[in-house]
Protein backbone atom coordinates (compact mmCIF):
# COMPACT_ATOMS: atom_id res chain seq x y z
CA UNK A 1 -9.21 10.00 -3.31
CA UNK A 2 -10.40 6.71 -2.67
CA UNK A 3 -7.59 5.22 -4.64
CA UNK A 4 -5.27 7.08 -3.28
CA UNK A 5 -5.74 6.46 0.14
CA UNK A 6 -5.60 2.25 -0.71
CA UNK A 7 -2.82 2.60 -2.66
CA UNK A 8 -1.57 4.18 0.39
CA UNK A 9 -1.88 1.02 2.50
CA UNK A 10 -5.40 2.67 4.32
CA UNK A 11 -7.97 -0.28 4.75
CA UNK A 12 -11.49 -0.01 3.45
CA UNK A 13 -12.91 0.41 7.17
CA UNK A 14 -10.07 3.59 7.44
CA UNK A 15 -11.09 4.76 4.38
CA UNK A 16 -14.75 4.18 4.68
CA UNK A 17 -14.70 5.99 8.05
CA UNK A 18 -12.55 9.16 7.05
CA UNK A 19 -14.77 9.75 4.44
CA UNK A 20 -17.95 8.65 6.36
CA UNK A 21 -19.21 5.48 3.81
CA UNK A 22 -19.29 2.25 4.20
CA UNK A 23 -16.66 -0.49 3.75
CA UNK A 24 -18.85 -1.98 1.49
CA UNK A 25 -18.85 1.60 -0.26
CA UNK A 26 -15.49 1.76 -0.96
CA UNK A 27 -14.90 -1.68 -2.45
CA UNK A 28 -17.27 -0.77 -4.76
CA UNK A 29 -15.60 2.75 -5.64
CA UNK A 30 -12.67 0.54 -5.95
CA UNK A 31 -13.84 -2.13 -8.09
CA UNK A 32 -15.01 0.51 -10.47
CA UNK A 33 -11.65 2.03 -10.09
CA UNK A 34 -10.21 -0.83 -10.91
CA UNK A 35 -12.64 -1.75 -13.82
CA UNK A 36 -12.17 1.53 -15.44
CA UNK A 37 -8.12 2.35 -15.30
CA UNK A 38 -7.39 -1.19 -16.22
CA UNK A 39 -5.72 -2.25 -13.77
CA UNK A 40 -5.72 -5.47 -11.57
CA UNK A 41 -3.96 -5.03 -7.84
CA UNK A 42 -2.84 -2.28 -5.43
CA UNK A 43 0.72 -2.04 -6.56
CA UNK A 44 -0.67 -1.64 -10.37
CA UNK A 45 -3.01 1.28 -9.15
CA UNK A 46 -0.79 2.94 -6.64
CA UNK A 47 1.88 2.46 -9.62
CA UNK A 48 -0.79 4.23 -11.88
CA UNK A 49 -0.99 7.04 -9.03
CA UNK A 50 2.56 7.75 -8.62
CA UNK A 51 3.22 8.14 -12.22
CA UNK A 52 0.51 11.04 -12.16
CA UNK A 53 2.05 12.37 -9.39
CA UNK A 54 5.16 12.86 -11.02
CA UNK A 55 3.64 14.27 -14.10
CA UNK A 56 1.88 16.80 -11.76
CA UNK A 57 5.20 17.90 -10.33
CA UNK A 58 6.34 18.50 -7.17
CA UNK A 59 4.39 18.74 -4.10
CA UNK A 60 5.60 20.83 -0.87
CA UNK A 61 7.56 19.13 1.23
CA UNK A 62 5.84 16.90 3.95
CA UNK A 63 6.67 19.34 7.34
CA UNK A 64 4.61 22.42 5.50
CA UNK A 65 1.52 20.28 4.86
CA UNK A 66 -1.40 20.26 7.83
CA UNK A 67 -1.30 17.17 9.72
CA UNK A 68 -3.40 13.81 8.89
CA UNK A 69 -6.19 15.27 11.16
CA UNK A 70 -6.57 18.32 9.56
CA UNK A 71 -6.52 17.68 6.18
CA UNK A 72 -9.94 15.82 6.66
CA UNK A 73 -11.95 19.43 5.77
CA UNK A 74 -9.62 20.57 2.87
CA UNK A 75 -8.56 17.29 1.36
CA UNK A 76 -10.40 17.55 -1.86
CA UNK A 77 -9.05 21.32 -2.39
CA UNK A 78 -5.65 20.20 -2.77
CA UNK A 79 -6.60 17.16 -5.08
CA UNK A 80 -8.93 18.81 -7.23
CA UNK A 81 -6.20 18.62 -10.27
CA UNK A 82 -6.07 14.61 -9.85
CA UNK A 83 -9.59 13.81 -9.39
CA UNK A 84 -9.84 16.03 -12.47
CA UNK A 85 -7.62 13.71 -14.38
CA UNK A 86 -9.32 10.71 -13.04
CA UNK A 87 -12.67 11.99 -13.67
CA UNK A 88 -11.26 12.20 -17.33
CA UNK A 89 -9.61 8.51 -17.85
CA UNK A 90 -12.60 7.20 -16.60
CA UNK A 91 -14.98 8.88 -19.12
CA UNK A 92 -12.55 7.77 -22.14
CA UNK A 93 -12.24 4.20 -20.44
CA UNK A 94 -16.30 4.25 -20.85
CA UNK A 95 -15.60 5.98 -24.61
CA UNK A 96 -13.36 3.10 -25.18
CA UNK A 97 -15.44 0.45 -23.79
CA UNK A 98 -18.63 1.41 -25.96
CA UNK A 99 -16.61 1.73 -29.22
CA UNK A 100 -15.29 -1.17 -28.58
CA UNK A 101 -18.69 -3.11 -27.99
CA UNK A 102 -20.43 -0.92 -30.83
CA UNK A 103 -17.62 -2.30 -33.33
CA UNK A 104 -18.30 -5.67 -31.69
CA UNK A 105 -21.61 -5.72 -32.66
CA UNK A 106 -21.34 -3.97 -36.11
CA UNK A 107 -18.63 -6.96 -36.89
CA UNK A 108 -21.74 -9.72 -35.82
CA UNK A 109 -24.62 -8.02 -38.24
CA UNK A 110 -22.34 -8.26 -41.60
């Protein structure tokens, strides 16, 4: 969600305040974020977010959804699905990371 919402153009004190965390907080959610999907700027992640959106399929149109104010109580509800998928490239990012360290080091004892 956290992603989301700065690919969306919301600023860490926005974000940090909707979801009731720090600034600080968030850049560090994002760095991670960052880190761990490989990518290096806002228009690479929110890139990364729109293709999952489109792989996810449509959403309903913009004038059925509840306001900006209201979502606040239900927003993870309707996102469970891509924090799901998140929750998952971040766990094989780590996968990859350690294989890729473990091979490092089995390359430096032979």
């Amino acid at each position: 969600m956290i992603a989301a919402k700065f690919a969306e153009g919301m600023t860490y004190r926005e974000i940090g305040e909707m979801l009731f965390i720090a600034p600080a907080t968030v850049r560090t959610h994002l760095s991670a974020i960052y880190r761990k999907l490989n990518v290096r700027s806002k228009v690479a992640l929110a890139a990364l977010l729109a293709d999952r959106r489109l792989a996810a399929g449509p959403r309903a149109p913009a004038a059925s959804r509840p306001s900006a104010h209201l979502q606040v109580r239900r927003v993870r509800v309707p996102h469970a699905a891509e924090v799901d998928l998140l929750v998952l490239e971040l766990r094989r990012a780590d996968l990859r990371d350690l294989l890729v360290r473990e091979g490092a080091e089995g390359d430096s004892a032979t």
